[in-house]
Protein backbone atom coordinates (compact mmCIF):
# COMPACT_ATOMS: atom_id res chain seq x y z
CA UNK A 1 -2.51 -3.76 -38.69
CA UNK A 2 -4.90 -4.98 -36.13
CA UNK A 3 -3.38 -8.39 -36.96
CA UNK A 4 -0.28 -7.45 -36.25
CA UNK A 5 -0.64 -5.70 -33.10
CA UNK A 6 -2.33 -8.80 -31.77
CA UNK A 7 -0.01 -11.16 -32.93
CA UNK A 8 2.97 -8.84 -31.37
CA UNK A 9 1.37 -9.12 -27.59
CA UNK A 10 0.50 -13.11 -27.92
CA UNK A 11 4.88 -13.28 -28.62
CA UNK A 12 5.11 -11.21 -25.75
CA UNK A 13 3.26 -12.78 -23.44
CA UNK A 14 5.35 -15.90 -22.92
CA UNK A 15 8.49 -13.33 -23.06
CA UNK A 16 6.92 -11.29 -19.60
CA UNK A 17 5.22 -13.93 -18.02
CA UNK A 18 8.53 -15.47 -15.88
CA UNK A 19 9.47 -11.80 -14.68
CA UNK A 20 5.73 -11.24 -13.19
CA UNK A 21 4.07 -12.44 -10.16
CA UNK A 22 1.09 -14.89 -10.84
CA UNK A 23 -1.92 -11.84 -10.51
CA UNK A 24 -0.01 -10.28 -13.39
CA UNK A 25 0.07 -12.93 -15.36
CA UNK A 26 -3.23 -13.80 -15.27
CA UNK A 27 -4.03 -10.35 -16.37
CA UNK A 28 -1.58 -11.04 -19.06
CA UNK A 29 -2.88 -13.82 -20.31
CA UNK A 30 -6.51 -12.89 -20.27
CA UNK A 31 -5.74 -9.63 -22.18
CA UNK A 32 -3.53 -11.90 -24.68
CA UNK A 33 -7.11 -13.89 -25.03
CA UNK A 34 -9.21 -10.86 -26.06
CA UNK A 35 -6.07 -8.93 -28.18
CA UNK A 36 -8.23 -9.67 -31.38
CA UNK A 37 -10.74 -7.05 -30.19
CA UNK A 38 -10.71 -3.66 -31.79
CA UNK A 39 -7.78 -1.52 -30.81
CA UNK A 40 -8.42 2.12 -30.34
CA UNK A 41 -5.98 4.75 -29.96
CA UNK A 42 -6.34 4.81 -26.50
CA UNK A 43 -6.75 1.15 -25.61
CA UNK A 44 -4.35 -0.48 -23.31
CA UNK A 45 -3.84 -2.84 -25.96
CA UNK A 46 -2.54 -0.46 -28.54
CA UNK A 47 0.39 1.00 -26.46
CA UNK A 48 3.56 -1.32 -25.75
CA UNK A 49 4.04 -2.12 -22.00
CA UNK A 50 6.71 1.06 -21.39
CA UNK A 51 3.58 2.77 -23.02
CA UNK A 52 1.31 1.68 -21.03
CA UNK A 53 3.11 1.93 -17.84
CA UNK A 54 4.14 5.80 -18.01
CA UNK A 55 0.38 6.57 -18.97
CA UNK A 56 -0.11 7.70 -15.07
CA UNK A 57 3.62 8.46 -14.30
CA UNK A 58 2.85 11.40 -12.30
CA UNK A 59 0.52 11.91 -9.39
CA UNK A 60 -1.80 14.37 -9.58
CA UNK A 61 -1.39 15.39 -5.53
CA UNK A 62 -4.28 17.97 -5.59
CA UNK A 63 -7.18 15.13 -6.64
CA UNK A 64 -5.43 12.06 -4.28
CA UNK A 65 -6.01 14.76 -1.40
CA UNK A 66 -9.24 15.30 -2.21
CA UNK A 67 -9.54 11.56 -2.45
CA UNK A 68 -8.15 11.22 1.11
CA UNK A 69 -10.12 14.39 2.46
CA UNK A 70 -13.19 12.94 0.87
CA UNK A 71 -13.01 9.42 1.85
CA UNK A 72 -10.14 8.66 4.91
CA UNK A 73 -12.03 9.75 8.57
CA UNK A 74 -9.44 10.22 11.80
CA UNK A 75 -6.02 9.80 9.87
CA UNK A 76 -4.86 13.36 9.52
CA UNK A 77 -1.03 12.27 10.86
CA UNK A 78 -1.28 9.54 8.12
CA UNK A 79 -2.79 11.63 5.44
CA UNK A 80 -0.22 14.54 5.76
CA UNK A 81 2.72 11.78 5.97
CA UNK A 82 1.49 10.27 2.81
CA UNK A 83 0.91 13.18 0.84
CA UNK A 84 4.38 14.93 1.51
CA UNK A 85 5.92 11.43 0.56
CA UNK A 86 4.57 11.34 -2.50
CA UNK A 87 4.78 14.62 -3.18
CA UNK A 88 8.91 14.63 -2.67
CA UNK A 89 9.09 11.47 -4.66
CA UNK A 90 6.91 12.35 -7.74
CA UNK A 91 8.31 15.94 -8.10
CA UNK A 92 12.42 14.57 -8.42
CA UNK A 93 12.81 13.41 -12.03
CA UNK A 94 15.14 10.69 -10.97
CA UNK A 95 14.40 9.77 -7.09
CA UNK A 96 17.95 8.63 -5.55
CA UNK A 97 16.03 5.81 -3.93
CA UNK A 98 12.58 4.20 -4.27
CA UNK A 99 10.06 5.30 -1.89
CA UNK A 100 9.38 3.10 1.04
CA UNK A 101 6.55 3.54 3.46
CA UNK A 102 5.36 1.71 6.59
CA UNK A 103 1.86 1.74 7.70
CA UNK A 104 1.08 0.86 11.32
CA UNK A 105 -2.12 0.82 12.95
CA UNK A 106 -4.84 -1.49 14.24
CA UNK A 107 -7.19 -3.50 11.77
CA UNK A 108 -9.80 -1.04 9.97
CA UNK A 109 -7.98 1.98 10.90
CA UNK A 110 -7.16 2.59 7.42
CA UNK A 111 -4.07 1.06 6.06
CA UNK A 112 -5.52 -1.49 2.83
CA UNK A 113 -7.83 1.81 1.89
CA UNK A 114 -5.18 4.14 1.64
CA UNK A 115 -3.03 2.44 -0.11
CA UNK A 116 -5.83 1.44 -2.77
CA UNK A 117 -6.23 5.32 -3.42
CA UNK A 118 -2.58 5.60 -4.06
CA UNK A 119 -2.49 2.76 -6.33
CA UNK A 120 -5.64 4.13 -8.13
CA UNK A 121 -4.27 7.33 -8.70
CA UNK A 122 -1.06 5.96 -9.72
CA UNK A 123 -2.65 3.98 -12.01
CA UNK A 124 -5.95 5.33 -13.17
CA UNK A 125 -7.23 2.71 -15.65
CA UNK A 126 -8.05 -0.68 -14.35
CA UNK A 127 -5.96 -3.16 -16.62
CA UNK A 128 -2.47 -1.00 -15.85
CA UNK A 129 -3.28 -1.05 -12.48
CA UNK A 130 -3.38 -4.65 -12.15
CA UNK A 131 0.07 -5.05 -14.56
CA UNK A 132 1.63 -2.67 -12.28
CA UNK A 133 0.38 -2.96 -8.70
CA UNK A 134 1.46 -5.71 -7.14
CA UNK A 135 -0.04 -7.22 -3.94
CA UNK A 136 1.66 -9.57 -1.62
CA UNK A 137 0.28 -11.09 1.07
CA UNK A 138 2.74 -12.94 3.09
CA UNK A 139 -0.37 -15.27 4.76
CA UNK A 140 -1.26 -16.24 1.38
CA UNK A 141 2.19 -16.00 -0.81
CA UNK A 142 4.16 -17.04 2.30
CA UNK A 143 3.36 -19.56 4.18
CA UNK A 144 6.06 -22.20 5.04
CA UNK A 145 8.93 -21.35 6.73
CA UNK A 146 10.44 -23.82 5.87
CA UNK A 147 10.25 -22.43 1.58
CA UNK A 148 12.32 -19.09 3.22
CA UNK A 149 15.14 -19.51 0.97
CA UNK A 150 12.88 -20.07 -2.13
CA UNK A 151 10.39 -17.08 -1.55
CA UNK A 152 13.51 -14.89 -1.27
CA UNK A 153 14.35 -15.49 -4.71
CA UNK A 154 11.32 -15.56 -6.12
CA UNK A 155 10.41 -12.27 -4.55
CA UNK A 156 14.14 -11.31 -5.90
CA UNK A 157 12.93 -11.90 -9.63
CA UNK A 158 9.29 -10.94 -9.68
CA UNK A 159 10.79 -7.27 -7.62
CA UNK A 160 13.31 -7.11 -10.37
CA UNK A 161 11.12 -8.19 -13.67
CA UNK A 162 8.86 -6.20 -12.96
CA UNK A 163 10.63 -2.68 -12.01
CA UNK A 164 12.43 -3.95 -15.51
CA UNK A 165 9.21 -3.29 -17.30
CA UNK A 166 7.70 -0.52 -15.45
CA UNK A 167 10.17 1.44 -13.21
CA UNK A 168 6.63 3.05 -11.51
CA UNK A 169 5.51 -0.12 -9.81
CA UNK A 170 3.28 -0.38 -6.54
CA UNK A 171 4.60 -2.92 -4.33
CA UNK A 172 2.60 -3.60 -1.62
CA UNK A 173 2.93 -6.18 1.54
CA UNK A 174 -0.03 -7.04 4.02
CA UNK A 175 -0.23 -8.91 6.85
CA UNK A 176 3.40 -8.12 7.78
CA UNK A 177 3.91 -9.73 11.27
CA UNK A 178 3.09 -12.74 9.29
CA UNK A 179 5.93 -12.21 7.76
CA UNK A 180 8.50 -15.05 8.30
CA UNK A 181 11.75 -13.28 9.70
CA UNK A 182 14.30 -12.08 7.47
CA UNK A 183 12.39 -12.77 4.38
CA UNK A 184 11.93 -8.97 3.83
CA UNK A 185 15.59 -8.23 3.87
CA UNK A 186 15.90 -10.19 0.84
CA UNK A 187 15.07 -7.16 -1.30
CA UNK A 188 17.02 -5.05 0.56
CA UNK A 189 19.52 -4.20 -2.33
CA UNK A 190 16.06 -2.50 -4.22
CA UNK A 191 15.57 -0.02 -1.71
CA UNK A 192 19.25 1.61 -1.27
CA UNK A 193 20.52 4.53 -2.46
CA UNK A 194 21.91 3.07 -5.98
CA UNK A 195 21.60 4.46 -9.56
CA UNK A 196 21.17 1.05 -10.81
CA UNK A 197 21.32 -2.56 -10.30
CA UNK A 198 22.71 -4.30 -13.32
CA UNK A 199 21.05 -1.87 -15.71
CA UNK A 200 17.40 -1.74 -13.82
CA UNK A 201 16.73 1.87 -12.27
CA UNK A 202 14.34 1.46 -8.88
CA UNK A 203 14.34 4.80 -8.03
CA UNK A 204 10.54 5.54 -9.41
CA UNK A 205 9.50 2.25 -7.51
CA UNK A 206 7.14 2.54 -4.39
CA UNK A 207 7.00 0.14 -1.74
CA UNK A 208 4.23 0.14 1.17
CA UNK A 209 4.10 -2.42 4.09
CA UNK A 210 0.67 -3.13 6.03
CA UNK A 211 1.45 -3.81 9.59
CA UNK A 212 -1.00 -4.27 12.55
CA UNK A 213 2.81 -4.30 14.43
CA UNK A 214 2.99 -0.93 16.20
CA UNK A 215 -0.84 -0.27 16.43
CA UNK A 216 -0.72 -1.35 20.58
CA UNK A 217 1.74 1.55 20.79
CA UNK A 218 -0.35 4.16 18.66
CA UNK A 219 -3.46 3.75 20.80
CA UNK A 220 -1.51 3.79 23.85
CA UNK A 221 -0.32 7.22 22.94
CA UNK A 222 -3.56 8.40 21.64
CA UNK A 223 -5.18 7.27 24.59
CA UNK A 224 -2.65 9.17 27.24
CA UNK A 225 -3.41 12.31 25.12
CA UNK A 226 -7.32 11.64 25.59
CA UNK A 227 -6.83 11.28 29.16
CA UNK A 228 -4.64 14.19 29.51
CA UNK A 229 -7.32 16.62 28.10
CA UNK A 230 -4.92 17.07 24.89
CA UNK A 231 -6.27 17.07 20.88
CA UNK A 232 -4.93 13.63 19.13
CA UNK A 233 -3.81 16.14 16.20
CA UNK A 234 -1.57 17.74 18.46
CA UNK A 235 0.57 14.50 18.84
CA UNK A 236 4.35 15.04 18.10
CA UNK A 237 4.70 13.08 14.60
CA UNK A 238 8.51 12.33 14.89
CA UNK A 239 8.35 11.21 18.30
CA UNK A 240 5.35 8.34 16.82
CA UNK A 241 7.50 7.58 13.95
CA UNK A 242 10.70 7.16 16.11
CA UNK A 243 8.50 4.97 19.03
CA UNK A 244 7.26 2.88 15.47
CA UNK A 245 10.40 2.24 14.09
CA UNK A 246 12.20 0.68 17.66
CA UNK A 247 8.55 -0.92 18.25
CA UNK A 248 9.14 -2.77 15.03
CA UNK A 249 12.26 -3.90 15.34
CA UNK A 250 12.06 -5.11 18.34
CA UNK A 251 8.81 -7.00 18.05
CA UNK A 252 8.94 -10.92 17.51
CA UNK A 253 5.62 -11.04 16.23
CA UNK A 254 6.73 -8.35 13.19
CA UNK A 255 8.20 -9.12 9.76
CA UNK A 256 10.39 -6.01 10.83
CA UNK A 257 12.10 -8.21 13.88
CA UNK A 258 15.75 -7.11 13.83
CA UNK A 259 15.12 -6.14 10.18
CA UNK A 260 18.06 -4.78 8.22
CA UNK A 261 15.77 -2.14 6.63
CA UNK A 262 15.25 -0.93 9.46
CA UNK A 263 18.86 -0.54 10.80
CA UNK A 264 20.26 0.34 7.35
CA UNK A 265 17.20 3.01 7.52
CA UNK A 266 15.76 2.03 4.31
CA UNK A 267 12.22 2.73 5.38
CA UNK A 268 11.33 6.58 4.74
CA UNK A 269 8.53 6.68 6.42
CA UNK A 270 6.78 4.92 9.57
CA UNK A 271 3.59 5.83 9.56
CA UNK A 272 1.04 5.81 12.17
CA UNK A 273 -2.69 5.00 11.89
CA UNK A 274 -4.53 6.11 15.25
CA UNK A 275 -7.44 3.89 16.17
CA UNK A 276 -10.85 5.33 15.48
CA UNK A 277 -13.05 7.42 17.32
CA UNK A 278 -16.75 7.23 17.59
CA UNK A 279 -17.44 10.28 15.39
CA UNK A 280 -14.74 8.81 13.03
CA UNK A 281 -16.93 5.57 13.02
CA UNK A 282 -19.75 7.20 12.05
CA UNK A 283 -18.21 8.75 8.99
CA UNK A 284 -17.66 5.70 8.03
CA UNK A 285 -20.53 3.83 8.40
CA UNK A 286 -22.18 6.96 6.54
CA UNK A 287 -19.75 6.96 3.95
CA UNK A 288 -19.98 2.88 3.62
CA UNK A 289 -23.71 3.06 3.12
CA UNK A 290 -23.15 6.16 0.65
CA UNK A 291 -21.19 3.65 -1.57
CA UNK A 292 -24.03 0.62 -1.55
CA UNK A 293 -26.66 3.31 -2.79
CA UNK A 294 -28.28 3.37 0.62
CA UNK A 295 -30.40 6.04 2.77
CA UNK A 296 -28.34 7.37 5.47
CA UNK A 297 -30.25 6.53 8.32
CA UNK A 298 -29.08 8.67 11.11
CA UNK A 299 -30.11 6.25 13.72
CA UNK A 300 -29.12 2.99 12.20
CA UNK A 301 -25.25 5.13 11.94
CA UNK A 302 -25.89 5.80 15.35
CA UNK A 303 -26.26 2.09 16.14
CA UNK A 304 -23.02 0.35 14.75
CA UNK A 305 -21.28 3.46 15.61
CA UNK A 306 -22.05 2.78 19.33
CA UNK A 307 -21.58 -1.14 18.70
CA UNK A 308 -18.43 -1.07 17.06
CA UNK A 309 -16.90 1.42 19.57
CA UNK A 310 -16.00 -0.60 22.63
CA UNK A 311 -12.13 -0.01 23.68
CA UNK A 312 -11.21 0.76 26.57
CA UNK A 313 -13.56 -1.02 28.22
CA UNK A 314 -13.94 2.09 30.49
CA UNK A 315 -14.49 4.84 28.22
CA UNK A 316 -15.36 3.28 24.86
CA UNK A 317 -13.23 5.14 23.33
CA UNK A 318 -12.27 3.46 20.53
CA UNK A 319 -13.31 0.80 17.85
CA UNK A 320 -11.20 -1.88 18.04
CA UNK A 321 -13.13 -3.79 15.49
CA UNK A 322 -12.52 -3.35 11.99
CA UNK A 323 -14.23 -0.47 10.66
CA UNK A 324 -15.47 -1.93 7.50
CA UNK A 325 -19.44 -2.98 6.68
């Protein structure tokens, strides 16, 4: 029997391998190299890959805000947005659409991190998460603008094999104002209100974009609230995610520029990340050294607290660094 579930995933392999993006195959094929192992009932090798992919189907929104509570300093706007996302799209048994968020923010404000917990509490185990999260960089997977035509279809297939074999994928896209223009409207026809797309449902899929587009505009707003004596968490949340969404659009340095996601408003959510405050800084530095095991040394988070906060050069106010260790 062990046999013959081994010799069932080394035929599928080849099979899967042309609908998945090169991370997942390489997962793929190193699990294929190790399927003579032991299987135990709950191994990742013993379920088939439907199996395997609704093993996390639903999120379990009381532990990811903990998670967020716990670990994400200064994004309350974010954190709210996120949750009540999910929280719509998980709790409809058949979403209409997938769901398609925007984060916008400075570097180290928080974008990569939250969108890590979401994909680990999508996908709790390690080995599904890495089948069915799928990270695109468009620095590294994108390069040449003269290959436009050719990443379009590619992203075309690997967007469509893969939602084939696990309708709950995690698509995510960083460095967006990399982005060459209108390469991201090229999956447009995933993200519209359709029940299917020759046979493939992509209602369950998620879709997150990583943009440092938009995070000029956030401070600038954060800051006029500072200066006007008013709380950041009293900023208006719309009124952000309206000011995002034309920012975007019209920005020639964004993979958004004159986007048709945006004007067919296929993006659910724009959602802002406000640049970090000193005492937000510090939480992080104490979390950070938390993590490595280390004392927390309430003068040495003092320190690179006070380094990394430097913006405006006025009132150093703000980190504009990334707030990572």
């Amino acid at each position: 029997m062990k046999l013959t579930n081994a010799a069932i995933f080394f035929i599928l392999v080849p099979t899967l391998t042309p609908a998945l993006d090169p991370l997942s195959t390489s997962v793929l094929m190193g699990g294929a190299a190790v399927a003579w192992q032991p299987l135990s009932p709950h191994s990742w090798l013993k379920c088939s890959l439907l199996e395997c992919c609704n093993m996390k189907d639903t999120l379990n929104l009381s532990v990811i805000k903990m998670d967020l509570d716990r670990k994400v300093f200064g994004q309350h706007l974010a954190t709210q947005i996120v949750l009540r996302a999910l929280s719509a799209n998980m709790h409809s048994e058949r979403p209409r659409k997938p769901l398609v968020m925007s984060f916008h923010g400075w570097t180290g404000t928080g974008k990569t991190f939250v969108s890590s917990i979401i994909a680990e509490n999508l996908y709790q185990l390690n080995i599904p998460r890495r089948r069915f999260v799928h990270h695109f960089n468009a620095v590294l997977h994108f390069p040449h603008l003269s290959h436009v035509q050719l990443y379009k279809e590619q992203l075309q297939k690997w967007i469509r094999g893969n939602v084939s074999a696990c309708p709950r994928s995690l698509f995510i896209f960083s460095e967006m104002d990399q982005m060459p223009h209108g390469l991201i409207d090229s999956i447009m026809p995933f993200l519209g209100y359709h029940e299917e797309i020759d046979g493939v449902y992509y209602g369950k899929a998620i879709f997150i974009f990583l943009n440092n587009a938009g995070g000029d505009k956030v401070t600038e707003i954060a800051l006029d609230y500072w200066r006007s004596l008013k709380r950041r968490e009293d900023i208006p949340v719309k009124k952000l995610q309206s000011l995002l969404s034309e920012e975007i659009f019209r920005n020639r340095n964004s993979g958004f520029f004159h986007s048709q996601l945006i004007q067919k408003n296929l993006i659910d959510y724009f959602i802002p990340f406000l640049p970090l405050e000193y005492k937000h800084v510090r939480e992080c530095v104490r979390q950070e050294l938390r993590v490595q095991g280390h004392p927390e040394d309430e003068d040495l988070i003092a320190e690179i607290a006070l380094a990394m906060t430097d913006y405006p050069s006025e009132e150093r106010l703000y980190s504009a660094k990334a707030a990572r260790l």
